[in-house]
Protein backbone atom coordinates (compact mmCIF):
# COMPACT_ATOMS: atom_id res chain seq x y z
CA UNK A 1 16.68 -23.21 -13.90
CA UNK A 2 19.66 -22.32 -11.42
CA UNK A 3 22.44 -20.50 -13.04
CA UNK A 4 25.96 -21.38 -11.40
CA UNK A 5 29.29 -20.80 -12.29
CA UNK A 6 31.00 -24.42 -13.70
CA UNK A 7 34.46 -24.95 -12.94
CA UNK A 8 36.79 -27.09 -14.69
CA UNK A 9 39.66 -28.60 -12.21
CA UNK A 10 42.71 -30.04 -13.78
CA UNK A 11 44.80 -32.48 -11.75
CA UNK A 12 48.52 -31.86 -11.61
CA UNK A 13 49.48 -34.19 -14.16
CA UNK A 14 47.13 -33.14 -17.14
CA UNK A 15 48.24 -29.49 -16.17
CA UNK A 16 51.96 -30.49 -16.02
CA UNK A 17 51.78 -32.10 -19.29
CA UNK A 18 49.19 -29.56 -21.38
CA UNK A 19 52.10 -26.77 -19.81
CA UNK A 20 54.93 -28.75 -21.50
CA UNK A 21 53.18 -29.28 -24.80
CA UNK A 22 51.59 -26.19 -27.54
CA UNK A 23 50.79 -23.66 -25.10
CA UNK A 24 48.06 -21.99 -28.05
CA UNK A 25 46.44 -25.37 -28.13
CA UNK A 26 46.13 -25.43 -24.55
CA UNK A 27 44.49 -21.82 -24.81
CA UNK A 28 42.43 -23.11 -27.17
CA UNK A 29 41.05 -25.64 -25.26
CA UNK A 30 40.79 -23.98 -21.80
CA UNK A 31 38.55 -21.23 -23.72
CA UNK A 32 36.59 -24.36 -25.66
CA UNK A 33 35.86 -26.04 -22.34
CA UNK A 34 34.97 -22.34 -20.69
CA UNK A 35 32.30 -21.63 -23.80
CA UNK A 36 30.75 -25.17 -23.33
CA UNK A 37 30.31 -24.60 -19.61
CA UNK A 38 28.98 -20.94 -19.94
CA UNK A 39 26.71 -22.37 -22.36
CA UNK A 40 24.97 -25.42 -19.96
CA UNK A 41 25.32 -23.44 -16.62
CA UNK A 42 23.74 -20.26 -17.87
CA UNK A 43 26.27 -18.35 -16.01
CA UNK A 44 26.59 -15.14 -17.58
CA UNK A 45 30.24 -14.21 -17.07
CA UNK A 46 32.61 -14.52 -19.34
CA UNK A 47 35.79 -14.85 -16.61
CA UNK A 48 37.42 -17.86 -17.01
CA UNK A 49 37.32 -20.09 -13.71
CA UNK A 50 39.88 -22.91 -14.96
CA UNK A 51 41.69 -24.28 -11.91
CA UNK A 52 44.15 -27.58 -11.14
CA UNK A 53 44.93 -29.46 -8.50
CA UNK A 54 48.13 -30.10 -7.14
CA UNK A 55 48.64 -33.71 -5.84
CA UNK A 56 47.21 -32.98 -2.33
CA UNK A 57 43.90 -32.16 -3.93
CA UNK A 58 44.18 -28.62 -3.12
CA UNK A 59 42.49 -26.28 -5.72
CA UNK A 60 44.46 -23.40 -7.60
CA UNK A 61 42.87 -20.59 -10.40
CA UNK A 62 45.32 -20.30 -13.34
CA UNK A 63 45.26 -17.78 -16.35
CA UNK A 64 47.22 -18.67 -19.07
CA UNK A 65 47.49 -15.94 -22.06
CA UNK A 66 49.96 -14.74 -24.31
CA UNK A 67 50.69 -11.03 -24.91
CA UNK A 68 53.35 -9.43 -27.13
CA UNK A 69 56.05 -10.90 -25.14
CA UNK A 70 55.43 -14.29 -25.20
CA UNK A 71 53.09 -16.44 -22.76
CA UNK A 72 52.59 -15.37 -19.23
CA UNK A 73 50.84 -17.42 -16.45
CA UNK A 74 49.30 -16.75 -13.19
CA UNK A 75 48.16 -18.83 -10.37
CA UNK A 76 46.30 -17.85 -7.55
CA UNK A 77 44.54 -19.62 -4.23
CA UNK A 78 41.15 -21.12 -4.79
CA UNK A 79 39.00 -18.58 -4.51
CA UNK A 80 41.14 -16.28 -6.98
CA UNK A 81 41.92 -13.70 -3.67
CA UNK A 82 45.42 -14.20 -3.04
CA UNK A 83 48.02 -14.43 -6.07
CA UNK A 84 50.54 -16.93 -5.22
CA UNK A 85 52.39 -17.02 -8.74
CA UNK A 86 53.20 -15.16 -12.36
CA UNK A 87 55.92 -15.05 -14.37
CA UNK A 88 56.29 -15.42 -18.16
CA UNK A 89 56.04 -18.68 -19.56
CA UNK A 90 59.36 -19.85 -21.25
CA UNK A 91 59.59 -21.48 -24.62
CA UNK A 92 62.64 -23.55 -23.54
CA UNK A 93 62.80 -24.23 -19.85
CA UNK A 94 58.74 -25.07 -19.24
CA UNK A 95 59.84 -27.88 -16.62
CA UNK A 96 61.61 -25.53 -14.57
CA UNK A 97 58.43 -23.23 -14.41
CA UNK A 98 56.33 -25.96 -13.68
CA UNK A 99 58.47 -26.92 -11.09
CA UNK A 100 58.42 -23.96 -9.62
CA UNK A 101 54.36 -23.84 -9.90
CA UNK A 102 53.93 -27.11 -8.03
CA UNK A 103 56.09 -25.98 -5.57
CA UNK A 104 54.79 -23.10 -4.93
CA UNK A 105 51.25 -24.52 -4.51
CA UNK A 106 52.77 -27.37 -1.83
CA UNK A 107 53.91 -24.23 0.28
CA UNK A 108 50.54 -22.82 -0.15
CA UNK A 109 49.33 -26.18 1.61
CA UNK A 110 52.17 -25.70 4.29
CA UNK A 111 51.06 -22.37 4.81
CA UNK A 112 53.59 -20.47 3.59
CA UNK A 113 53.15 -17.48 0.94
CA UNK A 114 55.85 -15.60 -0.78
CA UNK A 115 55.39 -11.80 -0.04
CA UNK A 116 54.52 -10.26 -3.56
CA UNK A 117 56.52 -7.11 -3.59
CA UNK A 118 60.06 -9.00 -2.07
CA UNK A 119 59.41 -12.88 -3.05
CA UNK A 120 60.60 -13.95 0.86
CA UNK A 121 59.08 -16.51 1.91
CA UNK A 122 56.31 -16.01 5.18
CA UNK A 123 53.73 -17.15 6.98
CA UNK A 124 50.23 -16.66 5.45
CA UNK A 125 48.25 -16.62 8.56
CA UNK A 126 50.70 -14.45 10.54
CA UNK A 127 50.51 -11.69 7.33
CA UNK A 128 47.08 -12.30 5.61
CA UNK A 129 45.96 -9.02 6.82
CA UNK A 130 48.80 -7.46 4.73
CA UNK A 131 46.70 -7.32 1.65
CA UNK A 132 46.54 -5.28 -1.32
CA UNK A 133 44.19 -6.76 -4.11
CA UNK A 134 45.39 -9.75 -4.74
CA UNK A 135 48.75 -9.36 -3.10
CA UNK A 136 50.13 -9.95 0.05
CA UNK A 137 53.32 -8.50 2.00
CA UNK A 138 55.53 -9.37 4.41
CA UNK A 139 55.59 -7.38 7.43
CA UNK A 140 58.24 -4.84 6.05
CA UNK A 141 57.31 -4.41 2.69
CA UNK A 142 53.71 -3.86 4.45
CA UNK A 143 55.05 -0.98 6.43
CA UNK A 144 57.50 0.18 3.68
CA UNK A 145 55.02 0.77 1.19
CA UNK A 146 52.04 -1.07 0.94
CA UNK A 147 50.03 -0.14 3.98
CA UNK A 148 50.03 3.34 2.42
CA UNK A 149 49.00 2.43 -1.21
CA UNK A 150 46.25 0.08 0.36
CA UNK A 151 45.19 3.53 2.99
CA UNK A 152 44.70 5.71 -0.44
CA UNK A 153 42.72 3.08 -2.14
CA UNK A 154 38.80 3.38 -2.24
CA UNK A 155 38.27 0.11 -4.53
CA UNK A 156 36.03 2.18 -7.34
């Protein structure tokens, strides 16, 4: 038997709407549909690999969890390298965040990346070497700070 990793994909509107609605139920589901897949695939992590689409078909991960301060969600490219999004979750303006999610995602298609330490906007392929785990920096925050963080790190 080949073991492989199942991923569920999401398109834009399911996501939009499941966002809106009981974020625990949600949760619940997402971890329902992760068990079921772990189970037929024989993959033997226990990560969760949910994604969505946006409406250009483009793939994004997504981890949604809540901690002691609510609901918090985070979004990154395809392949879970790059974060492109995370902020709490709000209980009463959801639409707004989602907004901002989707749009987020169609500047991800456009090329375009906010830099994580500032938020300006850039130019992924002009600054994808300015990377620190999952985050990426414009040229000055790069040279500020995170070039030297990412020197001292030996990724044990």
């Amino acid at each position: 038997m080949i073991n492989y990793i199942a991923v569920p994909v999401i398109n834009y509107v399911e996501f939009s709407n499941k966002l809106k609605g009981n974020l625990n139920e949600f949760i619940d589901e997402l971890e329902l549909i992760r068990k079921q897949l772990k189970e037929v695939s024989g993959c033997k992590y226990d990560n969760s690999h949910h994604r969505f689409s946006n409406i250009r078909g483009t793939e994004f991960r997504f981890q949604l969890f809540e901690s002691l301060n609510g609901f918090n969600i985070s979004v990154w490219d395809a392949t879970g390298s790059i974060s492109i999004f995370s902020e709490k979750m709000p209980n009463e303006s959801k639409q707004q965040t989602i907004t901002d999610i989707m749009m987020i995602c169609n500047k991800w298609d456009m090329g375009q990346v906010r830099c994580s330490d500032c938020l300006n906007w850039m130019d992924f392929n002009e600054n994808k070497s300015h990377k620190y785990f999952s985050g990426i920096y414009c040229p000055e925050c790069w040279e500020r700070k995170w070039k030297a963080v990412e020197a001292k790190e030996n990724y044990n």
